[in-house]
C-alpha atoms as a PDB file:
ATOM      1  CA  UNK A   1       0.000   0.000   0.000  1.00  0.00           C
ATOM      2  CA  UNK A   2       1.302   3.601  -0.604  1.00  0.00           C
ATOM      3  CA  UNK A   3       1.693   6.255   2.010  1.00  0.00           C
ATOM      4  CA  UNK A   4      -0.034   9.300   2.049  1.00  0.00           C
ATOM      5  CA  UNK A   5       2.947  11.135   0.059  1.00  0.00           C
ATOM      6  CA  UNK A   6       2.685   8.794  -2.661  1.00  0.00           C
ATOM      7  CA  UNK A   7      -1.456   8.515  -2.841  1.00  0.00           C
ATOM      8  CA  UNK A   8      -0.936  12.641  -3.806  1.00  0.00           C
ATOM      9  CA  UNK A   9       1.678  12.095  -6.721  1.00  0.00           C
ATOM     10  CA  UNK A  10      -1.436   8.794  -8.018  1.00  0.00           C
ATOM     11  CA  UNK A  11      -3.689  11.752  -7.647  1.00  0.00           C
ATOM     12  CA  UNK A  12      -1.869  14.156  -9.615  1.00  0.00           C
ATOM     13  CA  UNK A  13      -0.911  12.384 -12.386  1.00  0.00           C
ATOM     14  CA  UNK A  14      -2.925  12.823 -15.686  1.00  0.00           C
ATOM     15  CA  UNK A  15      -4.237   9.404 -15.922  1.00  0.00           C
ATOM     16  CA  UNK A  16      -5.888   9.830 -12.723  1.00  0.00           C
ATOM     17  CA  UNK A  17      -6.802  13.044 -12.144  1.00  0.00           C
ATOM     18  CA  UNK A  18     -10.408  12.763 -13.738  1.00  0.00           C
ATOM     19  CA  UNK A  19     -11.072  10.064 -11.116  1.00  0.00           C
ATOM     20  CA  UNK A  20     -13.249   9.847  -7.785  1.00  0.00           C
ATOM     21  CA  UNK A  21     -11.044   9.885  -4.331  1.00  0.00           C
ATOM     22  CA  UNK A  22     -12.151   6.472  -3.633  1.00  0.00           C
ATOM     23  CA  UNK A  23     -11.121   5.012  -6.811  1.00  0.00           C
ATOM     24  CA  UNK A  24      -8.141   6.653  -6.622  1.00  0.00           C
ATOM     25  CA  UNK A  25      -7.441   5.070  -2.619  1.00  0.00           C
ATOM     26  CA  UNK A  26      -8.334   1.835  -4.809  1.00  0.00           C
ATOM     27  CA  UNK A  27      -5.613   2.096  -7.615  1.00  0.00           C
ATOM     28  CA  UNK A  28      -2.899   2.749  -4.499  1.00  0.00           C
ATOM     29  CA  UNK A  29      -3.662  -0.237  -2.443  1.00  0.00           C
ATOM     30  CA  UNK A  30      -2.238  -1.735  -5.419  1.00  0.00           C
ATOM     31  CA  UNK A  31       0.236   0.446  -6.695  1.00  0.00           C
ATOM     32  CA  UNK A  32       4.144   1.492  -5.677  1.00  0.00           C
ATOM     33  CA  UNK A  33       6.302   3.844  -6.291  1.00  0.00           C
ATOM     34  CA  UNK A  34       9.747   3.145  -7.107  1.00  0.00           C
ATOM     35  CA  UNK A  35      12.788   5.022  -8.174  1.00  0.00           C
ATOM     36  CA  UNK A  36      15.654   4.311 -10.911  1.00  0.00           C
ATOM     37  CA  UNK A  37      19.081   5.568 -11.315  1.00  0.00           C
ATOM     38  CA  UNK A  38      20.187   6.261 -14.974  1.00  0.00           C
ATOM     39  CA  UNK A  39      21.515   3.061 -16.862  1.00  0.00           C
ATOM     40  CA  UNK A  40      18.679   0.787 -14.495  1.00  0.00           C
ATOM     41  CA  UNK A  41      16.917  -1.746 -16.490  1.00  0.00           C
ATOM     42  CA  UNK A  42      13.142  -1.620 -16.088  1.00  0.00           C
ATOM     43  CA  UNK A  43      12.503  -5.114 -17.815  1.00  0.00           C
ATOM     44  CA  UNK A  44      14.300  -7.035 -20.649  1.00  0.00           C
ATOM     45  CA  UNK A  45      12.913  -8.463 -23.631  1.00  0.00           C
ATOM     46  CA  UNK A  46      10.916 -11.581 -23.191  1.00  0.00           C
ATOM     47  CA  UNK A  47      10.665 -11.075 -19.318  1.00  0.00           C
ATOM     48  CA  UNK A  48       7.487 -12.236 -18.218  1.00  0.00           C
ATOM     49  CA  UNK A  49       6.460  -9.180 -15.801  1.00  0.00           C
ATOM     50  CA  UNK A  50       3.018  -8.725 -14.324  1.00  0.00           C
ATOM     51  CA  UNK A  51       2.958  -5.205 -14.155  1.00  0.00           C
ATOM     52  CA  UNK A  52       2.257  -1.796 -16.002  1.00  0.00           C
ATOM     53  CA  UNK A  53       4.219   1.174 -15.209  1.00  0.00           C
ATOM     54  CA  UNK A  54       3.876   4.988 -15.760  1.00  0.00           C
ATOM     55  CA  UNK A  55       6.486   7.000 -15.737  1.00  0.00           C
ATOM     56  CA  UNK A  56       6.056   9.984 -12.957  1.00  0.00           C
ATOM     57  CA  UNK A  57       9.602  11.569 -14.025  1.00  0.00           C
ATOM     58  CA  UNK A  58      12.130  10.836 -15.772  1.00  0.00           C
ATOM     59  CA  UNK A  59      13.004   8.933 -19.522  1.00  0.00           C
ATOM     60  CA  UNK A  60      13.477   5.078 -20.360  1.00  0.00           C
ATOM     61  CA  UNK A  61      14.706   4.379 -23.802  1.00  0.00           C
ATOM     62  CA  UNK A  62      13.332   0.659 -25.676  1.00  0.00           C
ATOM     63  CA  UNK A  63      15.739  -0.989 -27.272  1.00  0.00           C
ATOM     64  CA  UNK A  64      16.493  -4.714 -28.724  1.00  0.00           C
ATOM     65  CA  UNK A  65      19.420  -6.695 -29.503  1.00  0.00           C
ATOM     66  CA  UNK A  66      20.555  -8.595 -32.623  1.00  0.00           C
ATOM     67  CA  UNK A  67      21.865 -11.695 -33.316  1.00  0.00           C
ATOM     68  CA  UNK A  68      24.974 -10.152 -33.171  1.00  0.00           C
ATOM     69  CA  UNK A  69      24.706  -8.339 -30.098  1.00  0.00           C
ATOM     70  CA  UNK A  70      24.232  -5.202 -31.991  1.00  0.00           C
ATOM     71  CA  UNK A  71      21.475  -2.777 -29.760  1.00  0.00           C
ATOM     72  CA  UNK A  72      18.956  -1.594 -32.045  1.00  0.00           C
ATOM     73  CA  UNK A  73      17.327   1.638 -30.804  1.00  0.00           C
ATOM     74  CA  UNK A  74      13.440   1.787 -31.243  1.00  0.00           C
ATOM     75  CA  UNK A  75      12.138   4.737 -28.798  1.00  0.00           C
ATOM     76  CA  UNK A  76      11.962   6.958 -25.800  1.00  0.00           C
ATOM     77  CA  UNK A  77       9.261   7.740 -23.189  1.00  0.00           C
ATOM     78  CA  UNK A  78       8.959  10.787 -20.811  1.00  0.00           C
ATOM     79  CA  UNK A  79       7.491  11.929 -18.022  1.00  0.00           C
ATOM     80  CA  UNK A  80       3.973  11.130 -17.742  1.00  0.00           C
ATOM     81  CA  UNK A  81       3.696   7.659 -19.673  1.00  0.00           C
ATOM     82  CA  UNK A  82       2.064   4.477 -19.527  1.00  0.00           C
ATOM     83  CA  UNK A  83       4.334   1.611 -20.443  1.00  0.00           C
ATOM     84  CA  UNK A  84       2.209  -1.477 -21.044  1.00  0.00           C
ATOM     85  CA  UNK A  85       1.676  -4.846 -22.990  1.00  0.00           C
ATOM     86  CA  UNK A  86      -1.930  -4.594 -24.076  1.00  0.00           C
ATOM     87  CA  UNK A  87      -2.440  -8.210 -23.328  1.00  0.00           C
ATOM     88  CA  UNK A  88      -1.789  -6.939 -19.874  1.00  0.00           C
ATOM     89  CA  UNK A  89      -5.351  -5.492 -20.505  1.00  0.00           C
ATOM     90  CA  UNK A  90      -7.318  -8.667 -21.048  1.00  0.00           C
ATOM     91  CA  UNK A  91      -7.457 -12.186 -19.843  1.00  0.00           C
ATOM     92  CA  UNK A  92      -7.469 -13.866 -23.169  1.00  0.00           C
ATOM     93  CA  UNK A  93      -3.342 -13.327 -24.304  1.00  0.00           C
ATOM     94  CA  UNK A  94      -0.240 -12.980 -22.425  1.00  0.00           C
ATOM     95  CA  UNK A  95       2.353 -11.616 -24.479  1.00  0.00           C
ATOM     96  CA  UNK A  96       6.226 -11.291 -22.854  1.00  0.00           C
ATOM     97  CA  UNK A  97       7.894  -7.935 -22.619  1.00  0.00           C
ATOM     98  CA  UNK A  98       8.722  -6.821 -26.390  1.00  0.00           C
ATOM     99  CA  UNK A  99      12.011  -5.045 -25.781  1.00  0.00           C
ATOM    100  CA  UNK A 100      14.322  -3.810 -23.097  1.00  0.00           C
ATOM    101  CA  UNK A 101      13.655  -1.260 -21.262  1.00  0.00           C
ATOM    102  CA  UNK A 102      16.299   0.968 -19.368  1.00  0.00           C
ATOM    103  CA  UNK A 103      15.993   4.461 -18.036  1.00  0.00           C
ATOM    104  CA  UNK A 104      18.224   7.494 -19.507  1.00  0.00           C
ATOM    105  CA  UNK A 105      17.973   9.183 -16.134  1.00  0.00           C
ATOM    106  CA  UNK A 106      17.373   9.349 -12.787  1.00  0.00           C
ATOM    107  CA  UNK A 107      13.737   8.676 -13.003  1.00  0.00           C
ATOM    108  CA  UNK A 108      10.287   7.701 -10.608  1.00  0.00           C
ATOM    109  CA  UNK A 109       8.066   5.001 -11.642  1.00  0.00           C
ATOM    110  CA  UNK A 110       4.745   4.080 -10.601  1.00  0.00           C
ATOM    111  CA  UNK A 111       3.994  -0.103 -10.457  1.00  0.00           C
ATOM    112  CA  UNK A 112       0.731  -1.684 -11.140  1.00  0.00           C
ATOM    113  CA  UNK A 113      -0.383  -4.405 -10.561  1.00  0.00           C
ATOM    114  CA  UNK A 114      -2.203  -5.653 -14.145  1.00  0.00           C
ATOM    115  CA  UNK A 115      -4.997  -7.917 -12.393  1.00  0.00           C
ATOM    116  CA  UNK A 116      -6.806  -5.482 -10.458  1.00  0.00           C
ATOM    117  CA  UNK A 117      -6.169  -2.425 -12.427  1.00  0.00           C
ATOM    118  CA  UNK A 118      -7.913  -5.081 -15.402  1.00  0.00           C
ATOM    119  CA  UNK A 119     -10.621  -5.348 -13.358  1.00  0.00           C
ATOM    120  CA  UNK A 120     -10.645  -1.551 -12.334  1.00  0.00           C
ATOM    121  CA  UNK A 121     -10.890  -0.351 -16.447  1.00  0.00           C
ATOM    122  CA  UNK A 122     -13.609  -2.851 -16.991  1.00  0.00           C
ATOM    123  CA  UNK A 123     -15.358  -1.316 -14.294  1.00  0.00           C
ATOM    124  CA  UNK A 124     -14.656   2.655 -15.213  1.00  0.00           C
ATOM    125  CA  UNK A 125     -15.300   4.075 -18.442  1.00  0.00           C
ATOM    126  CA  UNK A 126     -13.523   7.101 -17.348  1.00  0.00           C
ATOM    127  CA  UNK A 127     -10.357   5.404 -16.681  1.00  0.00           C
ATOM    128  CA  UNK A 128     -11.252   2.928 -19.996  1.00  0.00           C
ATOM    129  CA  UNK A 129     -11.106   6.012 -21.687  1.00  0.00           C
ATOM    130  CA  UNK A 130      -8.073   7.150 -20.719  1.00  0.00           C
ATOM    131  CA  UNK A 131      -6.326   4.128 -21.657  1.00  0.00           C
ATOM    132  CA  UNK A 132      -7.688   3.957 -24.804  1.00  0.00           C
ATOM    133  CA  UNK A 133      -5.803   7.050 -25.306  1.00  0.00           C
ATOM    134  CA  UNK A 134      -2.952   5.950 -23.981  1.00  0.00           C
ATOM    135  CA  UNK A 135      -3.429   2.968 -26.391  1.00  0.00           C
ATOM    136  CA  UNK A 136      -3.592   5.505 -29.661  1.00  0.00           C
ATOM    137  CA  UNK A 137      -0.883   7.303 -28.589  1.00  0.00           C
ATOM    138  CA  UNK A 138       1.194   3.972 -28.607  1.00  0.00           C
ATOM    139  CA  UNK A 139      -0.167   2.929 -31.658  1.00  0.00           C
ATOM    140  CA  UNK A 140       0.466   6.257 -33.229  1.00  0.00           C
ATOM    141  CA  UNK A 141       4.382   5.448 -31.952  1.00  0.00           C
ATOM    142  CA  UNK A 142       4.664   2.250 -33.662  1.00  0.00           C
ATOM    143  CA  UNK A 143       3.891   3.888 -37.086  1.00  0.00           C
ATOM    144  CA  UNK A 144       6.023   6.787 -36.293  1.00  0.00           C
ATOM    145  CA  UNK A 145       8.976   3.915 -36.113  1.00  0.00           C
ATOM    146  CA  UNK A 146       7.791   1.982 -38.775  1.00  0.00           C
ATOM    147  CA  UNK A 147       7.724   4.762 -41.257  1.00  0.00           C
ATOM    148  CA  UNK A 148      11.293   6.031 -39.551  1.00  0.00           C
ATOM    149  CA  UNK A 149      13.452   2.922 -40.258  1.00  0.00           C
ATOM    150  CA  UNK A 150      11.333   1.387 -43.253  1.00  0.00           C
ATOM    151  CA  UNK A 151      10.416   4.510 -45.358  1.00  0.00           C
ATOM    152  CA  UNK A 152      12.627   7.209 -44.271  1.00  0.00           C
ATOM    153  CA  UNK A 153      16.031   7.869 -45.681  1.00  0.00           C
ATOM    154  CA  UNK A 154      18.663   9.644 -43.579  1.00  0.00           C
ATOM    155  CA  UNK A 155      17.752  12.897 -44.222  1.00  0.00           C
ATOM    156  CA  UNK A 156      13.958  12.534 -43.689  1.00  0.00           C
ATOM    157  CA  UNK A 157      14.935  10.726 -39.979  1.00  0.00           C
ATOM    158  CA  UNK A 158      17.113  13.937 -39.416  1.00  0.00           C
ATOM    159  CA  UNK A 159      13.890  16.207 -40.998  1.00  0.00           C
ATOM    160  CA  UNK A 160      11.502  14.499 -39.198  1.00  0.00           C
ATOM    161  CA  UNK A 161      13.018  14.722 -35.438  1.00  0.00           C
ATOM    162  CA  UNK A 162      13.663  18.613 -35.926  1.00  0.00           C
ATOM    163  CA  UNK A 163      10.191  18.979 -37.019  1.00  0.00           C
ATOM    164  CA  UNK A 164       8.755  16.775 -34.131  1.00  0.00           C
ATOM    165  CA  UNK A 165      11.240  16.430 -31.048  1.00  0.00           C
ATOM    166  CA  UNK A 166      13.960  19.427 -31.825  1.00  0.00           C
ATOM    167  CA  UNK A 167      14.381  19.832 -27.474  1.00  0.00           C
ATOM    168  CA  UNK A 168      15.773  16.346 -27.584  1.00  0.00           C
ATOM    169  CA  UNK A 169      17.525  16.919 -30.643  1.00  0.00           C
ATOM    170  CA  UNK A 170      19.624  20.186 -29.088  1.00  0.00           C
ATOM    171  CA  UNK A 171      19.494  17.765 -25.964  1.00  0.00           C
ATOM    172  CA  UNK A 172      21.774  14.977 -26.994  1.00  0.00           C
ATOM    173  CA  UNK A 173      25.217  14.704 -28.483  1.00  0.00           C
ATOM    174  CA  UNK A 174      25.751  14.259 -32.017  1.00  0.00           C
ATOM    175  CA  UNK A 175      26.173  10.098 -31.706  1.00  0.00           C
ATOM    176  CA  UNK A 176      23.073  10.188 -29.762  1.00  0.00           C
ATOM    177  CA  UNK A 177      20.975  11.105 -32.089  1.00  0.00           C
ATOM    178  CA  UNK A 178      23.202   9.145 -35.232  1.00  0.00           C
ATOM    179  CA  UNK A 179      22.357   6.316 -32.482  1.00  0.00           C
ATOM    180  CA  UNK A 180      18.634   6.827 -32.234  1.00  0.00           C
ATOM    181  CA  UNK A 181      18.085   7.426 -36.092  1.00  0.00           C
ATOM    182  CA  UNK A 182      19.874   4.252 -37.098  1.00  0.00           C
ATOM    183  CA  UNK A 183      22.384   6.648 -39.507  1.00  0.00           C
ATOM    184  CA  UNK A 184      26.132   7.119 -38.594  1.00  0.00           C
ATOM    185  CA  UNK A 185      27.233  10.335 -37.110  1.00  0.00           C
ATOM    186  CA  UNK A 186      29.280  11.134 -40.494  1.00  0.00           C
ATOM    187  CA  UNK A 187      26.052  11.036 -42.220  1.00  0.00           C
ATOM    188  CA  UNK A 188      24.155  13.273 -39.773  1.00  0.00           C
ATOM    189  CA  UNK A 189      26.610  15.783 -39.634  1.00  0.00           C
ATOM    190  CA  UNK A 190      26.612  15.779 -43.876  1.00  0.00           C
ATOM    191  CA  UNK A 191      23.109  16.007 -43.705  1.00  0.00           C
ATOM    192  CA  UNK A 192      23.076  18.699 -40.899  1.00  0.00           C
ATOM    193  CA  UNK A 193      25.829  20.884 -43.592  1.00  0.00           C
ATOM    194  CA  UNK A 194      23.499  20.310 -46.417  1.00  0.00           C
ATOM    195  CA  UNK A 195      20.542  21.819 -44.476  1.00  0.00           C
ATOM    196  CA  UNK A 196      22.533  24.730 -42.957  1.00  0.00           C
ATOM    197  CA  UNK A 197      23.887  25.395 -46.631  1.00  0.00           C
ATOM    198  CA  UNK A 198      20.248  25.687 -47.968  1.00  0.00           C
ATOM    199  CA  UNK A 199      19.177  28.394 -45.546  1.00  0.00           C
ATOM    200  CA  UNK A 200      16.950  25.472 -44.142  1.00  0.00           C
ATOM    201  CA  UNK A 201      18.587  25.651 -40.417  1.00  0.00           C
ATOM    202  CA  UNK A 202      21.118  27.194 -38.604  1.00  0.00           C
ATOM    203  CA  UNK A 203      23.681  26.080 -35.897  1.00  0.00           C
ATOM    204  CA  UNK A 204      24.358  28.574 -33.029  1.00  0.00           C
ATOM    205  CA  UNK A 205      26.316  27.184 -29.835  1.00  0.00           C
ATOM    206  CA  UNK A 206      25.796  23.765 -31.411  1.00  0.00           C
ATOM    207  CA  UNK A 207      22.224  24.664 -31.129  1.00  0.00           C
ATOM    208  CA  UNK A 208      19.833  23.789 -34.204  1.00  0.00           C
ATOM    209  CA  UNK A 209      17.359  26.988 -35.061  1.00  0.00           C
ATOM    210  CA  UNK A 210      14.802  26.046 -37.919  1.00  0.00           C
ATOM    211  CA  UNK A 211      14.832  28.961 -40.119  1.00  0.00           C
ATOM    212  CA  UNK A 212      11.979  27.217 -42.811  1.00  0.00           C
ATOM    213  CA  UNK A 213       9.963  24.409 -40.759  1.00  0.00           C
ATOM    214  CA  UNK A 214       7.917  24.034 -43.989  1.00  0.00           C
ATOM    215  CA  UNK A 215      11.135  23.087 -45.685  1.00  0.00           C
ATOM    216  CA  UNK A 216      11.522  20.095 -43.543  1.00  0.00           C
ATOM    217  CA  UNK A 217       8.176  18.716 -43.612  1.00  0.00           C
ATOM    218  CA  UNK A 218       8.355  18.882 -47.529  1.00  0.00           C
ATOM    219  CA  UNK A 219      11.523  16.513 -46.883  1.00  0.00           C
ATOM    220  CA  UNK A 220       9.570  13.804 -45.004  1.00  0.00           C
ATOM    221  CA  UNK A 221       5.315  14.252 -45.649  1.00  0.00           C
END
């Protein structure tokens, strides 16, 4: 069971806050709160973990691993996310964990325990709701990497995270992001000269401004 401390940040948190008190003194008699140091593994691929988690604060990045032990970067979540199997949602599948899972920084997760927070959604159409947004917005990540690795060329991966995540882009370090777009970082910083030279972006302090955002859209729509 949570404290009192902890029962506030369940309360607070946007996939709660619609809810009555007493369902949210329900959802923390089965909920804790936990927190991660940077480089922590949440859960590796194929572990069988009966539990969804929401990240309070902080950043875990998913990631697999290829035959050759190669790590294959797929995506990032932030504050304020539900990390979940949706067979976690339903008695009728069990899937295993579909990556790994390991935070980027010193972060605070909530844990849930999938039975009773099942039986809580069937019960709540204002919490079923809010999952069901949760589950677009994970859906709507899955075609945002599909059309990333599959479709994209390196310039449209560069284009496309300007466009749609440029805080994280002035963020990281130049291998990061080569790293996270699946493109060397010779070929991001070609592609980074090629914009610059077109008047499309400039570099100030190692800081990207976007001078023509409509430029960069053209590149990837």
């Amino acid at each position: 069971m949570l404290n009192g401390d902890s029962r506030e940040i369940v309360a607070s948190l946007p996939l709660f806050d619609s809810l009555a008190p007493h369902d949210i003194d329900t959802i923390t008699s089965f909920c804790t709160v936990k927190n991660y140091q940077e480089g922590d593994v949440l859960f590796y691929e194929k572990d069988n973990k009966d539990s969804i988690y929401y990240i309070i604060q902080g950043a875990v990045k998913f990631y697999k691993v290829d035959r050759f032990d190669n790590e294959i970067f797929l995506y990032k979540l932030y504050s304020h996310s539900l990390i979940y199997n949706v067979s976690k949602l339903t008695d009728k599948f069990f899937v295993s964990c579909y990556a790994n899972a390991e935070f980027l920084e010193e972060s605070q997760i909530l844990i849930i325990q999938s039975v009773p927070f099942r039986q809580m959604i069937y019960n709540n159409h204002q919490l079923m709701g809010k999952i069901l947004e949760e589950s677009f917005s994970m859906i709507q990540q899955m075609q945002c990497i599909i059309s990333r690795d599959v479709v994209f060329d390196g310039t449209a991966k560069v284009a496309h995270m300007l466009v749609n995540d440029l805080q994280t882009f002035n963020k990281l370090k130049k291998h990061e992001i080569a790293y996270m777009l699946h493109i060397q970082p010779e070929t991001l910083s070609r592609i980074l000269n090629k914009l610059t030279r077109n008047g499309t972006i400039e570099i100030e302090k190692n800081n990207i401004i976007i001078l023509n955002i409509q430029e960069l859209k053209d590149i990837y729509e």
